[in-house]
Protein backbone atom coordinates (compact mmCIF):
# COMPACT_ATOMS: atom_id res chain seq x y z
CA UNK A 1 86.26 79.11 -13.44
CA UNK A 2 88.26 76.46 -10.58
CA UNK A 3 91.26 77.70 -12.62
CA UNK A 4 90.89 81.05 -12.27
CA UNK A 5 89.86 80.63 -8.44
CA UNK A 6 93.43 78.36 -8.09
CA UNK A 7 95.36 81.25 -9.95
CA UNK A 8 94.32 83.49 -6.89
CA UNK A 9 94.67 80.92 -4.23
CA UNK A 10 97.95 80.34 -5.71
CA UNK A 11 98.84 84.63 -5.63
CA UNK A 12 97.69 85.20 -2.46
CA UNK A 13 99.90 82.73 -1.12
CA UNK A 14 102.89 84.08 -2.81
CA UNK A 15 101.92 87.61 -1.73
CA UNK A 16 101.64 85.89 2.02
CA UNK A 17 105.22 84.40 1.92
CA UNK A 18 106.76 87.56 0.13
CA UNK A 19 107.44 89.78 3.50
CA UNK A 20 108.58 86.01 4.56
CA UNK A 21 111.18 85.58 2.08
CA UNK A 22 112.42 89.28 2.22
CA UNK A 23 112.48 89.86 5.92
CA UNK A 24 113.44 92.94 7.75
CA UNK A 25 116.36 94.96 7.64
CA UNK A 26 117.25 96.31 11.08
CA UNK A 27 120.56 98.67 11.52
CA UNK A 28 123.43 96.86 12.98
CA UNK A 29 124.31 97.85 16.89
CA UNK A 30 127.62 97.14 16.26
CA UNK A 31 130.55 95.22 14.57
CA UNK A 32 132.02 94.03 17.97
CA UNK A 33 131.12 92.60 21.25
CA UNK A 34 132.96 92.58 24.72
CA UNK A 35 132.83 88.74 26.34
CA UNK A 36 134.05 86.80 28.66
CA UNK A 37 134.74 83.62 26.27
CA UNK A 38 135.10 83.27 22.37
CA UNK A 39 131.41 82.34 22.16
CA UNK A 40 130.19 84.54 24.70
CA UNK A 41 127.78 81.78 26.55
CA UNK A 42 129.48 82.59 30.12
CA UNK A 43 128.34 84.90 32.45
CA UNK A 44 130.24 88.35 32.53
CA UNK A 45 127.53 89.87 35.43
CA UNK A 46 124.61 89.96 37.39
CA UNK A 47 123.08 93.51 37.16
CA UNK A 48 119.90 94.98 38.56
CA UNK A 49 116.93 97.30 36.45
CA UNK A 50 116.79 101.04 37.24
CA UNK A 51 113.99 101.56 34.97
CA UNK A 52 111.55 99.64 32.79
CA UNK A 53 112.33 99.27 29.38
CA UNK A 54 110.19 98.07 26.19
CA UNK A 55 111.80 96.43 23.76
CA UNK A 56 111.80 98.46 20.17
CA UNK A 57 112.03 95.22 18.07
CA UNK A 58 112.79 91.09 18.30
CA UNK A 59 116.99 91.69 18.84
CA UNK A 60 115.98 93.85 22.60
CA UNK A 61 114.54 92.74 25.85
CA UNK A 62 111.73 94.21 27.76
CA UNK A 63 112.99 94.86 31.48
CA UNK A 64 110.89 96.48 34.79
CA UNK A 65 112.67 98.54 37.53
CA UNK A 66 114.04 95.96 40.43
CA UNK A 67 114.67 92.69 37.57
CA UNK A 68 117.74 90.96 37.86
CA UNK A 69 119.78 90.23 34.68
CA UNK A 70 122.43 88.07 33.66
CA UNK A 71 124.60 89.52 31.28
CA UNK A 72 126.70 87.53 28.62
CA UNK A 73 128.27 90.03 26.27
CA UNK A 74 128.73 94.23 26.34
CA UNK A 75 129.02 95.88 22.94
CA UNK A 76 131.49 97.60 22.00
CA UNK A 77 130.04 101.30 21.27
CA UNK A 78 130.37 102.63 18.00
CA UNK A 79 130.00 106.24 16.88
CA UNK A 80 125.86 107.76 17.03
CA UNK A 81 125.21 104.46 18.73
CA UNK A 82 124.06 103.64 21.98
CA UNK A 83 125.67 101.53 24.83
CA UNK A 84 123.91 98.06 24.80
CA UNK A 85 124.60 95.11 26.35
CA UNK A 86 122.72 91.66 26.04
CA UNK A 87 121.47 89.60 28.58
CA UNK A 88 118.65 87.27 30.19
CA UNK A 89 116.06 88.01 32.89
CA UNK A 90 116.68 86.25 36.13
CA UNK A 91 114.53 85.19 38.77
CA UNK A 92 111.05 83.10 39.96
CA UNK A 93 109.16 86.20 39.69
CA UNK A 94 109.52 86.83 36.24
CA UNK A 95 109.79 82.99 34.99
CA UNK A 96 107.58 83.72 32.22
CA UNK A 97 110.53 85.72 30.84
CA UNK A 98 113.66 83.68 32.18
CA UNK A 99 115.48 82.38 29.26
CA UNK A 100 114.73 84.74 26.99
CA UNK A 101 117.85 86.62 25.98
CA UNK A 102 118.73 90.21 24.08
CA UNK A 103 119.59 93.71 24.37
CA UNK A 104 118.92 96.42 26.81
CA UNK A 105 120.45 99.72 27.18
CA UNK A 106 123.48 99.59 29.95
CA UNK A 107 122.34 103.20 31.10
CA UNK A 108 119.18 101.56 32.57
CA UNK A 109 120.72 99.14 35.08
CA UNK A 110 123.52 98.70 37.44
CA UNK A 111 125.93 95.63 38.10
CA UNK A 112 125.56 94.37 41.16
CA UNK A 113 128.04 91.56 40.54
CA UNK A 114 131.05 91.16 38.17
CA UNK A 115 131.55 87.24 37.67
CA UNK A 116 134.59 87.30 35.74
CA UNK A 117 136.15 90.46 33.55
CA UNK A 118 134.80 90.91 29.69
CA UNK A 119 137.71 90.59 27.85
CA UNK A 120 137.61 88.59 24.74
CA UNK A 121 136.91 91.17 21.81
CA UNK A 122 134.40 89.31 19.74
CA UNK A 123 132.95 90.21 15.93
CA UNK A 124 129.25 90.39 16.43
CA UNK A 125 128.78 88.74 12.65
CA UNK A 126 130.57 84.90 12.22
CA UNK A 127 131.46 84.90 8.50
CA UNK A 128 132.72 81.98 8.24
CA UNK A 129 131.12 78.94 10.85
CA UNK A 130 133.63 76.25 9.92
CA UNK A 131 136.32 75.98 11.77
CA UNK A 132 139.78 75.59 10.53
C-alpha cells in the first residue's frame, strides 16, 4: 500500500515539473535589434505613453497613457510583424514597476528625447557567448 501511495507521489511530481521542463514556445519578434552599443545596456531615448498597454505575455511590458520610458534597443521590423521596441518604466510614480524591462509597441508612445542615435545592428539571439 505506502508503495503504491509513493508511485503516485512520485507521478504527480513528474507530471508537475513536465510543463517545467518543456516550457513555452513564443514566436520570435525578430532576428535583429537597433542599439546604441553592442550589448544594448545604454540608453537610446526617453519616450512618453500615448495609450495604456497590457502586456500579452512575460517578453512585453504593461504601460498607462502619460508613463515615461527609457528605451534601450528598437527592433528591427520584419515582414507581418509589428514595430516593437524594449524598454523600462521611469519615474517615482510608478516605482513598483521601475526596473522592470521589455517590449511595447512603438505606435503607442512618442520620444520625447533622443540620447544618442541607435545604430549598432544587433542579432537578437547570441549563439555563441564566448568571446573570441
Amino acid at each position: 500500500m505506502s508503495q503504491r501511495v509513493y508511485l503516485v507521489v512520485l507521478l504527480l511530481c513528474l507530471g508537475l515539473m513536465c510543463p517545467l521542463v518543456t516550457g513555452i514556445f513564443m514566436d520570435k519578434l525578430a532576428s535583429k535589434k537597433l542599439c546604441a552599443d553592442d550589448d544594448c545596456v545604454y540608453t537610446i531615448s526617453l519616450a512618453r505613453a500615448e495609450e495604456d498597454y497590457n502586456a500579452p505575455d512575460c517578453r512585453f511590458i504593461n504601460i498607462k497613457k502619460g508613463q515615461l520610458i527609457y528605451v534601450y534597443s528598437k527592433l528591427v521590423k520584419e515582414k507581418d510583424s509589428g514595430e516593437f521596441w524594449a524598454g523600462s518604466v521611469y519615474g517615482e510614480q510608478y516605482e513598483d514597476h521601475m526596473g522592470t524591462v521589455g517590449y511595447f509597441p512603438s505606435s503607442l508612445v512618442s520620444e520625447q528625447h533622443v540620447y544618442q542615435e541607435a545604430n549598432k545592428t544587433v542579432p537578437t539571439t547570441v549563439r555563441n557567448l564566448q568571446k573570441p
